[in-house]
Protein backbone atom coordinates (compact mmCIF):
# COMPACT_ATOMS: atom_id res chain seq x y z
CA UNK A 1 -180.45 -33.17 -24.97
CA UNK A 2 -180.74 -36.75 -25.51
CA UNK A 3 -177.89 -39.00 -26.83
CA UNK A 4 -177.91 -43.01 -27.01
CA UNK A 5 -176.44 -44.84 -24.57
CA UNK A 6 -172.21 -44.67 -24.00
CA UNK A 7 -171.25 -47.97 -24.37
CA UNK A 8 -168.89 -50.14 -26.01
CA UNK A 9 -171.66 -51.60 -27.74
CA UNK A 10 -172.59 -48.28 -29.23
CA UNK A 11 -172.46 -49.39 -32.36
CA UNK A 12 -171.61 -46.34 -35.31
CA UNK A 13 -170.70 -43.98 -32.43
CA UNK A 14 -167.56 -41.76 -32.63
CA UNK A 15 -165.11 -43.92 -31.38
CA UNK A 16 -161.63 -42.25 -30.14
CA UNK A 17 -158.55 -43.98 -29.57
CA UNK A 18 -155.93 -41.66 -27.76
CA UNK A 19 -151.94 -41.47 -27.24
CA UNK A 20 -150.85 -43.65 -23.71
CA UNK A 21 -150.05 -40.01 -22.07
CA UNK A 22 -153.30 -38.65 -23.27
CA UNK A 23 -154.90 -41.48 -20.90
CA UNK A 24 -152.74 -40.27 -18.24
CA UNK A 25 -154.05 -36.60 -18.46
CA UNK A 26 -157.72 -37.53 -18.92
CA UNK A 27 -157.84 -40.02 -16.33
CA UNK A 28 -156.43 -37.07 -14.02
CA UNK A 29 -159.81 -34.91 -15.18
CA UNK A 30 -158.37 -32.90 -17.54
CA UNK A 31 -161.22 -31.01 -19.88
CA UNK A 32 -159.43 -30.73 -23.30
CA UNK A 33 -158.06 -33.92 -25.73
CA UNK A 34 -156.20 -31.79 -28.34
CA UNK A 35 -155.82 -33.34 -31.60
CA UNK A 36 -152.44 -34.40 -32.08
CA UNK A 37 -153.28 -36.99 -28.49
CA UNK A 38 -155.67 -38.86 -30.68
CA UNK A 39 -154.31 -42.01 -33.09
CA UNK A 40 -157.52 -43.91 -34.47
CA UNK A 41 -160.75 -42.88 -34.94
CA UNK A 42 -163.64 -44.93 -36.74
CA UNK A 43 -164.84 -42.55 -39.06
CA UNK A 44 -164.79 -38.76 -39.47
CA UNK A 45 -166.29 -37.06 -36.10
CA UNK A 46 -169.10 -34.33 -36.70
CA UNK A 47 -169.14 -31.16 -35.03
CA UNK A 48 -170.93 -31.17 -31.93
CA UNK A 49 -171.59 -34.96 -31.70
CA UNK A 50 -170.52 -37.14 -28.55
CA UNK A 51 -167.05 -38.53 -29.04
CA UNK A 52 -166.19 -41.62 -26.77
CA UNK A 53 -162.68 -42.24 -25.96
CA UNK A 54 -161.28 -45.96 -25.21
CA UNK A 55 -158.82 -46.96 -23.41
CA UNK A 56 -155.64 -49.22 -25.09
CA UNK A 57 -157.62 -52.50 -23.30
CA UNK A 58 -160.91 -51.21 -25.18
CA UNK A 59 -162.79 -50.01 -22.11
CA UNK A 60 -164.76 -46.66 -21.98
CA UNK A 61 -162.53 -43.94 -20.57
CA UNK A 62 -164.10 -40.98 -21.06
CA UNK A 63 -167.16 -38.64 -23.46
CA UNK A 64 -167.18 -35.28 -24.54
CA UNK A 65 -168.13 -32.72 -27.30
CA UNK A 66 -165.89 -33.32 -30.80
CA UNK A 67 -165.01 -30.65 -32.64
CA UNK A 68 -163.09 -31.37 -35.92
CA UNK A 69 -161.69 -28.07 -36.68
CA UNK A 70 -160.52 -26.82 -33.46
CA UNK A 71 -157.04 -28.02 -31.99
CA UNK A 72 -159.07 -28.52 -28.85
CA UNK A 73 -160.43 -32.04 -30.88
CA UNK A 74 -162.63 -33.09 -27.72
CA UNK A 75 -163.88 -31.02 -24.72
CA UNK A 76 -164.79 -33.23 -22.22
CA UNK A 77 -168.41 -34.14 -20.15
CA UNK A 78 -167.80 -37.20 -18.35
CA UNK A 79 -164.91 -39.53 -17.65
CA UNK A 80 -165.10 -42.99 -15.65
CA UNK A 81 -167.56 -45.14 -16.01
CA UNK A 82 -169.93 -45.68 -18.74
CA UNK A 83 -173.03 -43.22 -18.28
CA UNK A 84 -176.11 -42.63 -20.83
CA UNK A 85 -176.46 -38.80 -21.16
CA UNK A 86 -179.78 -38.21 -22.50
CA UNK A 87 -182.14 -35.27 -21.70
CA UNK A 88 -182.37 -36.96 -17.65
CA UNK A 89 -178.62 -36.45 -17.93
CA UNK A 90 -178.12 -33.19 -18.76
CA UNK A 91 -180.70 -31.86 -16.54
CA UNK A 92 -179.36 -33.29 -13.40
CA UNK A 93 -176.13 -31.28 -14.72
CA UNK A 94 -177.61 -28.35 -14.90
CA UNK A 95 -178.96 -29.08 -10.83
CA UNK A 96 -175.92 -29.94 -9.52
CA UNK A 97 -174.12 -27.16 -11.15
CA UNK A 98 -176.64 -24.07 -9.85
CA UNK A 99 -176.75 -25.92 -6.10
CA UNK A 100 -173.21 -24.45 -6.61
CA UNK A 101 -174.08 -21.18 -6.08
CA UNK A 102 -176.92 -21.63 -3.46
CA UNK A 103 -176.71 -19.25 -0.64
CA UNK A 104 -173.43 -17.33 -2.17
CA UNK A 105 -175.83 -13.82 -2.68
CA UNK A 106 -178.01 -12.13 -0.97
CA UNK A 107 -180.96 -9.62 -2.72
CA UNK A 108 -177.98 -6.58 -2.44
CA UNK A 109 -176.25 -9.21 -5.45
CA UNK A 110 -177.76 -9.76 -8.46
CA UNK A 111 -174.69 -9.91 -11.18
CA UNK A 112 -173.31 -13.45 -10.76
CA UNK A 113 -171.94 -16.24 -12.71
CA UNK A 114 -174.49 -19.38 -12.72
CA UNK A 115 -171.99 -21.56 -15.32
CA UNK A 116 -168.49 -21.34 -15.40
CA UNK A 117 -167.43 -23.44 -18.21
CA UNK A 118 -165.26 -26.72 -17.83
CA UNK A 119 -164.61 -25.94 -14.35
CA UNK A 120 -168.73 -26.63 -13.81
CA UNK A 121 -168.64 -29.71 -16.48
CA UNK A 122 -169.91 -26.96 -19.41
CA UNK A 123 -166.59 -26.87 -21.24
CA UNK A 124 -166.48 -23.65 -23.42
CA UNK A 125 -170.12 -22.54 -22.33
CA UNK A 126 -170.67 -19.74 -20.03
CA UNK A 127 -174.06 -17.94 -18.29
CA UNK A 128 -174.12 -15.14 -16.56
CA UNK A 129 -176.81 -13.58 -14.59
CA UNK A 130 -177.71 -9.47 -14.53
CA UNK A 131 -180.34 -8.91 -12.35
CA UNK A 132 -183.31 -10.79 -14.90
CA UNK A 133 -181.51 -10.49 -17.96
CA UNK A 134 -179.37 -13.77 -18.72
CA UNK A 135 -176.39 -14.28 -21.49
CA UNK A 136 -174.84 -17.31 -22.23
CA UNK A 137 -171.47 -17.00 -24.54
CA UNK A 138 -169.89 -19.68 -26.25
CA UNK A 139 -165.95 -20.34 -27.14
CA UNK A 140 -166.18 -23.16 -28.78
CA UNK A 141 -168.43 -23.95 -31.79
CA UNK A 142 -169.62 -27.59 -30.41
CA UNK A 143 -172.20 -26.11 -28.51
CA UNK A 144 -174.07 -24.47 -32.04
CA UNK A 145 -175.95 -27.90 -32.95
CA UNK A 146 -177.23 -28.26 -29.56
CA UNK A 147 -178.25 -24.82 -28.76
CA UNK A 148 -181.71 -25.33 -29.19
CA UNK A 149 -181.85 -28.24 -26.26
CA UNK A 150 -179.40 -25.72 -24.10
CA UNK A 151 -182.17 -23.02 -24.63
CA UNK A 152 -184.87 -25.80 -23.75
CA UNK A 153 -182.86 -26.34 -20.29
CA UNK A 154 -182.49 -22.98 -19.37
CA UNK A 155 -186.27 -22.19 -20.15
CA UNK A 156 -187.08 -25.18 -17.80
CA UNK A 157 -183.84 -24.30 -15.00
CA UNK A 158 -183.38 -21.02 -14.88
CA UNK A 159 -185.75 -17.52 -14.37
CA UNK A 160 -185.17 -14.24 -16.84
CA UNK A 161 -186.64 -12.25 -18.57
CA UNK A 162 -184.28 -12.57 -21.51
CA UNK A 163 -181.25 -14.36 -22.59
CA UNK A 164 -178.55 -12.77 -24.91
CA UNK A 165 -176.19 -15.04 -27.19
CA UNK A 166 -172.53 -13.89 -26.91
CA UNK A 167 -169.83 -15.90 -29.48
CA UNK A 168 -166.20 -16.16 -29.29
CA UNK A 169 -164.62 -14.20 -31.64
CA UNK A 170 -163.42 -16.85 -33.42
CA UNK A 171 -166.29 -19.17 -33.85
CA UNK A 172 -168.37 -16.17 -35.30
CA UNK A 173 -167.90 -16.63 -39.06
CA UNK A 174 -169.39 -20.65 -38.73
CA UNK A 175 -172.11 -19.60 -36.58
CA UNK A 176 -173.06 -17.06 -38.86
CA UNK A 177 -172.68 -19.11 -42.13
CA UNK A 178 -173.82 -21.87 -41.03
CA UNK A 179 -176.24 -21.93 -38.06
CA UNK A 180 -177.72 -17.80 -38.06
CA UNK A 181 -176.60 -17.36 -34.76
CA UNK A 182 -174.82 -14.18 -34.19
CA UNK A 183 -172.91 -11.97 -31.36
CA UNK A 184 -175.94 -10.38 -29.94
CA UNK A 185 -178.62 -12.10 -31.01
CA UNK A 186 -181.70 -12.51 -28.49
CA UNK A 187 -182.28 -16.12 -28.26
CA UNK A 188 -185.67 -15.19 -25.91
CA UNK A 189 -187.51 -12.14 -24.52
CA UNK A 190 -186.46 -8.21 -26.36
CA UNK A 191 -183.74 -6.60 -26.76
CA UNK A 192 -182.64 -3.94 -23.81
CA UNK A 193 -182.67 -0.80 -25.07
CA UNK A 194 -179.83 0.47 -22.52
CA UNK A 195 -177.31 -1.06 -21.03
CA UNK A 196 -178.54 -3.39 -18.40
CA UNK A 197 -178.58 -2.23 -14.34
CA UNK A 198 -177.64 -4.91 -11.90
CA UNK A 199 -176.34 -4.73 -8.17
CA UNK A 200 -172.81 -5.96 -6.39
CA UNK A 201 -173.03 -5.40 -2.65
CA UNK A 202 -175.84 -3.21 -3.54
CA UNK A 203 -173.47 -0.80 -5.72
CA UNK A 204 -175.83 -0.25 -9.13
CA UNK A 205 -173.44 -0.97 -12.36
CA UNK A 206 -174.48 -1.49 -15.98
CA UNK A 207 -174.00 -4.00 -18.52
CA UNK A 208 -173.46 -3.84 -22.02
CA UNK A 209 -174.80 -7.28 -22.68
CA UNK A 210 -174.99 -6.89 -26.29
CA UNK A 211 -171.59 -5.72 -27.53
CA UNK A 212 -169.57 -5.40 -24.04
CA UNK A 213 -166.50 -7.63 -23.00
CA UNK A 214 -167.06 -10.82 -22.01
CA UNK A 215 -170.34 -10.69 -21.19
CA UNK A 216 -170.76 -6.85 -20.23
CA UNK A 217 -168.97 -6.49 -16.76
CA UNK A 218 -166.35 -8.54 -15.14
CA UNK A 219 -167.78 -10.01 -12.07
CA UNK A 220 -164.80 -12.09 -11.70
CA UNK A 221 -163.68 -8.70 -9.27
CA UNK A 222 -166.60 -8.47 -7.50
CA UNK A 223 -165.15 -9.79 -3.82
CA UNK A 224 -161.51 -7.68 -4.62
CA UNK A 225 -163.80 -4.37 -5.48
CA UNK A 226 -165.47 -4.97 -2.04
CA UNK A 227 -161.96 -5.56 -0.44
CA UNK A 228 -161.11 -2.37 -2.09
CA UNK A 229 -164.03 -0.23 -0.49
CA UNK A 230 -162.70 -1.31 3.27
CA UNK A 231 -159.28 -0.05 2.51
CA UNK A 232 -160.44 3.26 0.59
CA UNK A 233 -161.48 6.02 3.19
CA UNK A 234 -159.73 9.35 3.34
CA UNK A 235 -157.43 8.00 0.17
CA UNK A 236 -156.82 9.09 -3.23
CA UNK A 237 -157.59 5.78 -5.63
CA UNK A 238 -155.99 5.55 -8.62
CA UNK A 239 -157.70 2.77 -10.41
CA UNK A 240 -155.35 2.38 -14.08
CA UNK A 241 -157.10 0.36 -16.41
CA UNK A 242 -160.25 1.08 -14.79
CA UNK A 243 -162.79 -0.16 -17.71
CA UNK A 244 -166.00 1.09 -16.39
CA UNK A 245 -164.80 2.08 -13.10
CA UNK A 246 -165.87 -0.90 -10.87
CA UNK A 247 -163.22 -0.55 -8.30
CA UNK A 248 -163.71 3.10 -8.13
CA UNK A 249 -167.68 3.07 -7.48
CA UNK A 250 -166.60 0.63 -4.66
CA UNK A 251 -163.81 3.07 -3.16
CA UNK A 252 -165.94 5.81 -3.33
CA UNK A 253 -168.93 4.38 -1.37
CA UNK A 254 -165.42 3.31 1.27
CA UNK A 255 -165.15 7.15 2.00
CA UNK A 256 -162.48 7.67 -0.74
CA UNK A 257 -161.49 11.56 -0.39
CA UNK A 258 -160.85 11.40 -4.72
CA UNK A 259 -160.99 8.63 -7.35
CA UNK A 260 -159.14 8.97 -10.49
CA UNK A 261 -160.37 6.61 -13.37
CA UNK A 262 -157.77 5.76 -16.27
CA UNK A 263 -158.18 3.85 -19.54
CA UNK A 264 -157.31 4.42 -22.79
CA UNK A 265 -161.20 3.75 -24.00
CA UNK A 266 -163.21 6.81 -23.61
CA UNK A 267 -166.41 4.33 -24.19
CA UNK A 268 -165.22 2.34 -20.57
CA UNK A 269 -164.56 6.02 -19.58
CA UNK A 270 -168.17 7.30 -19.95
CA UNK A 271 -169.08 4.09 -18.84
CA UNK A 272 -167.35 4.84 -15.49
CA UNK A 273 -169.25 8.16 -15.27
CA UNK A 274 -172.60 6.20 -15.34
CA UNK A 275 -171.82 4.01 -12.71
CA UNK A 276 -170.85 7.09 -10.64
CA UNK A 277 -174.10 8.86 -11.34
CA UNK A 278 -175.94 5.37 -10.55
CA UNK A 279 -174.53 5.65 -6.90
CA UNK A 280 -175.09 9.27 -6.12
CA UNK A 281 -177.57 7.77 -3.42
CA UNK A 282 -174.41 6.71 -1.36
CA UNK A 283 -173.56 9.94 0.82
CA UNK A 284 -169.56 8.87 0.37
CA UNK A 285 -170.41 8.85 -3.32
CA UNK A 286 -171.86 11.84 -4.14
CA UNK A 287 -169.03 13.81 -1.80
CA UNK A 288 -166.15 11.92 -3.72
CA UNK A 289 -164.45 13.94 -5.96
CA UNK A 290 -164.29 11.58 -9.46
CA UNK A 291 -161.75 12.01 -12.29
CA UNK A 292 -161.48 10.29 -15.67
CA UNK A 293 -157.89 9.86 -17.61
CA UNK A 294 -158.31 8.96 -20.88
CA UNK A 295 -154.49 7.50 -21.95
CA UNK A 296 -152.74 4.63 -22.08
CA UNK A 297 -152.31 3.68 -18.67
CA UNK A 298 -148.64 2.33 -18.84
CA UNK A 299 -147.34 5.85 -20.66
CA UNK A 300 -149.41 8.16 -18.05
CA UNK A 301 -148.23 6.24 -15.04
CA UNK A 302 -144.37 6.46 -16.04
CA UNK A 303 -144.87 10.33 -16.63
CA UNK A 304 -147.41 11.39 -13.99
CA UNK A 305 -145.74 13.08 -11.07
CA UNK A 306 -149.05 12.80 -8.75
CA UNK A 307 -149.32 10.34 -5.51
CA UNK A 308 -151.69 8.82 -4.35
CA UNK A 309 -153.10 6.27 -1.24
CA UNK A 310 -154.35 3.20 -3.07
CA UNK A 311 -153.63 2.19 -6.51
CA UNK A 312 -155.68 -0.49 -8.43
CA UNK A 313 -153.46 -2.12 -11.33
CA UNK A 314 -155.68 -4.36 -13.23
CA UNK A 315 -154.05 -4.82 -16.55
CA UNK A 316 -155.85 -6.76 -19.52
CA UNK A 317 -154.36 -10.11 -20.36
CA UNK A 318 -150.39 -9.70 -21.01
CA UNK A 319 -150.14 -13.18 -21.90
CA UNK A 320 -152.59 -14.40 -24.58
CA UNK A 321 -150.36 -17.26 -25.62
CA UNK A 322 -147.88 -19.37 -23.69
CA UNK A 323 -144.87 -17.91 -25.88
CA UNK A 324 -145.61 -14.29 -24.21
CA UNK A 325 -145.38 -15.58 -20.43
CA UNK A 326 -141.45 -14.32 -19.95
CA UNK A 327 -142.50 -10.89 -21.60
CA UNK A 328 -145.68 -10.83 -19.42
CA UNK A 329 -143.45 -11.46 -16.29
CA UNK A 330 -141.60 -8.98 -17.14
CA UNK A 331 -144.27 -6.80 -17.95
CA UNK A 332 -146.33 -6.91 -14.56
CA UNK A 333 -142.56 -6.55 -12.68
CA UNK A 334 -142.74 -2.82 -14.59
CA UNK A 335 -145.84 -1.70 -14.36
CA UNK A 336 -146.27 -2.62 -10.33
CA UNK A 337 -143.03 -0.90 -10.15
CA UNK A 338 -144.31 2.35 -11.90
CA UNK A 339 -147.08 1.98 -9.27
CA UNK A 340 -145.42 1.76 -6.10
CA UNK A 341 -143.47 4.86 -7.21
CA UNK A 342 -147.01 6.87 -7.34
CA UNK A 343 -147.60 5.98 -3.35
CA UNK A 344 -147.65 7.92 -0.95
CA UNK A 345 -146.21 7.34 2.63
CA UNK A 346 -148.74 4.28 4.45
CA UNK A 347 -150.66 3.58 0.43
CA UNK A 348 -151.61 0.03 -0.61
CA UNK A 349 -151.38 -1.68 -4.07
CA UNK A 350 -153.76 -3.35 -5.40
CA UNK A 351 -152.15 -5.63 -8.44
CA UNK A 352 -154.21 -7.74 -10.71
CA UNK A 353 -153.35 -10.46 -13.18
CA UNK A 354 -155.84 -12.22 -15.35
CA UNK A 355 -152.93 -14.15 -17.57
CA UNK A 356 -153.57 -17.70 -17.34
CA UNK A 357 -150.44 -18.33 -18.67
CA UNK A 358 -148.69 -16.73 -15.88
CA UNK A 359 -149.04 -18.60 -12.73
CA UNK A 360 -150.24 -17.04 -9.56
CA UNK A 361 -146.86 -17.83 -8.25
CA UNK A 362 -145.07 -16.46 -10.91
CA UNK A 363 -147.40 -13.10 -10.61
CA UNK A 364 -147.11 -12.64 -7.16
CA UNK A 365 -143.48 -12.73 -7.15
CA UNK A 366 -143.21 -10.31 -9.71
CA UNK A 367 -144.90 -8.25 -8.21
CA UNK A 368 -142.85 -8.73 -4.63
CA UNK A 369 -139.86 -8.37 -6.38
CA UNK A 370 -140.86 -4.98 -7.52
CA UNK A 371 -142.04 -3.92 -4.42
CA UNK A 372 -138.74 -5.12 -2.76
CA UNK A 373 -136.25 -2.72 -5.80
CA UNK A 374 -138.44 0.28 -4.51
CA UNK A 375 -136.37 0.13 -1.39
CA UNK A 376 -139.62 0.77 0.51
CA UNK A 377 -140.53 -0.71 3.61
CA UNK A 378 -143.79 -2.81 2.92
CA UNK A 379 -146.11 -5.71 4.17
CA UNK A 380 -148.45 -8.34 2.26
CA UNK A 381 -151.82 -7.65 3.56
CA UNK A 382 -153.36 -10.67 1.50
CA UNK A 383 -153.52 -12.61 -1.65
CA UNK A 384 -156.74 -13.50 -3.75
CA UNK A 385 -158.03 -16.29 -6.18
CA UNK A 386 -160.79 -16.99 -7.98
CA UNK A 387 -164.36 -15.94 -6.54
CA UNK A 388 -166.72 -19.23 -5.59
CA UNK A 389 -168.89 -18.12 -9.02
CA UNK A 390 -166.01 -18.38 -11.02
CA UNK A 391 -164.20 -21.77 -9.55
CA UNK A 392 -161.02 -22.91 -11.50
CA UNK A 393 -161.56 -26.45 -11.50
CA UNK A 394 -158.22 -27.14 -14.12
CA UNK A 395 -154.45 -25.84 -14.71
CA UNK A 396 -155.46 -23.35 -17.42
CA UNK A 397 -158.58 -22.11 -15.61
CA UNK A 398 -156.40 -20.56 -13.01
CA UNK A 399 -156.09 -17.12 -14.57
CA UNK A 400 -157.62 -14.86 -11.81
CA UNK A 401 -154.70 -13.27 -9.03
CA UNK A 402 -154.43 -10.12 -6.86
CA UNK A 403 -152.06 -9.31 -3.97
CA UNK A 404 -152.20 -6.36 -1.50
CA UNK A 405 -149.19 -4.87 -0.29
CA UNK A 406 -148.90 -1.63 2.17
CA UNK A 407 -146.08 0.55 1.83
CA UNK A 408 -145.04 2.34 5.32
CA UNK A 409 -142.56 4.11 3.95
């Protein structure tokens, strides 16, 4: 991926000129320049091209990907001094950013993230590895023009057999129109015919790597689903919003005495009765009794009447904007609550939160505050951040939280 020297000097280069406490928050190492933060430029930016930011004394501050239609004007590469990214450049990148995850899996783990976006120095570009089958997905469009030289890294970085395109939603349409690159689309090797089998811990899952969330699985989990599995034996688990039963698989293989799987997607459903039958080699497995609820979870666990030892409450995203962080609060108080209600004498919850608008400390007092109404006597076993494959480098990457509590009475 070559680019001409960033300079001063570099002559018709995008040149960015940004607000005083715009300098202040990229100086810090802040990823994103939004739009309204930049005054002058010196000509219209293209999408995709290196945009270099000065400073008000006219020295280099910072270089990153422009992107004239998104709010989100410049995601940022580099900030400092002046570098010259050219093809040298972004290989050493790429280097620096899998020594990252050197010696974090063993053979037993072979579903793990290799790039994790701005928190890596890829802003808005993500790989993900199942087993030899790699995706890369994209939320921003900036990356389109250069996804031939990406493609040419990876080749050269990284081993697999294939590697699946996945697009943000909302950069979809342009990459379509204007680049033929789609959701899907094989950018090397064929197409798998099923969904793809990879290994956690040795448990066997698959991966919808074509038309699956995210990129097919959340490995974000992967540590909390093992954490799971040493709490689970002799229990009932009730895992709500279970998706394709990843914490269940776990508990089972923990000596779970039932499992009960509940999401209002009979697709994640069947999905979850896959990854059961995947794991019938596990002795604990195959003797664990497995259930699938197909409702929505929130209605089924205000109505149920059943108890149970552990319960797993991993809710979507109840934040998707800042303006829905009160609500969300809110939100996670009543559903934990709902949970603690189905536990049994001595069960542990499990609570989730992957609302990056809602702060860790904001979730986990929620969620202490509902265990605290119950009137139940109860202890925090632990709390949990973001996985070393997942790192949250920035403010808004902080979206991953769980807590553990155990109630005694």
């Amino acid at each position: 991926m070559s680019d001409a020297p960033v300079k001063p000097s570099a002559g018709t280069r995008l040149r960015l000129r940004i607000t005083a406490s715009a300098e202040s928050i990229v100086r810090s190492g802040h990823p994103w320049l939004f739009s309204d933060s930049i005054h002058e430029t010196n000509r219209p930016g293209q999408l995709g091209e290196l945009a270099v930011i000065y400073d008000r004394k006219d020295k280099f501050l910072a270089v990153g990907l422009f992107d004239p239609d998104s709010p989100i004007r410049v995601r940022m590469l580099h900030a400092g001094k002046p570098v010259t990214i050219d093809t040298a450049w972004w290989q050493a990148r790429l280097v620096q950013t899998l020594a990252r995850r050197a010696g974090l899996f063993d053979a037993t783990t072979t579903g793990y993230r290799l790039i994790h976006g701005e928190s890596d120095g890829w802003p808005g570009l993500v790989i993900d590895r199942y087993d030899t089958t790699l995706v890369l997905k994209l939320y921003t469009a900036a990356w389109l023009p250069r996804l031939d030289e990406i493609l040419g890294l990876i080749k050269e970085k990284i081993s697999g057999e294939r590697l699946v395109l996945r697009l943000s939603r909302n950069i979809q349409p342009l990459a379509e129109k204007q680049f033929r690159r789609r959701d899907g689309q094989m950018l090397f090797g064929t197409a798998p015919i099923n969904p793809v089998i990879f290994s956690e811990h040795g448990v066997r899952f698959e991966a919808d790597v074509l038309r699956g969330q995210k990129t097919g699985f959340f490995l974000d989990q992967r540590e909390n689903r093992r954490e799971v599995e040493t709490l689970a034996k002799g229990r009932r688990v009730l895992n709500a919003f279970s998706f394709s039963g990843g914490f269940s698989v776990y508990a089972a293989r923990g000596g779970a005495k039932s499992v009960t799987d509940l999401d209002i997607s009979a697709h994640a459903l069947d999905s979850a009765k896959r990854n059961f039958a995947l794991n019938q080699n596990f002795s604990a497995v195959a003797a664990c009794r497995h259930e699938t609820v197909q409702a929505d979870a929130f209605e089924w666990i205000e109505k149920t009447a059943a108890k149970f030892d552990l319960v797993v409450l991993d809710p979507p995203s109840l934040a998707k904007r800042a303006t829905e962080r009160e609500g969300a609060i809110r939100a996670y108080e009543r559903v934990n609550a709902l949970g603690i209600h189905l536990l049994a004498r001595d069960g542990i919850l499990v609570a989730g939160s992957c609302s990056a608008h809602v702060s860790s400390a904001e979730f986990f007092d929620a969620v202490r505050r509902a265990a605290m109404k119950s009137g139940r006597k109860f202890s925090e076993l632990k709390t949990v951040l973001h996985p070393a494959d997942h790192p949250a480098g920035f403010k808004e990457a902080e979206y991953l939280k769980v807590i553990y509590l155990k109630f005694t009475t």
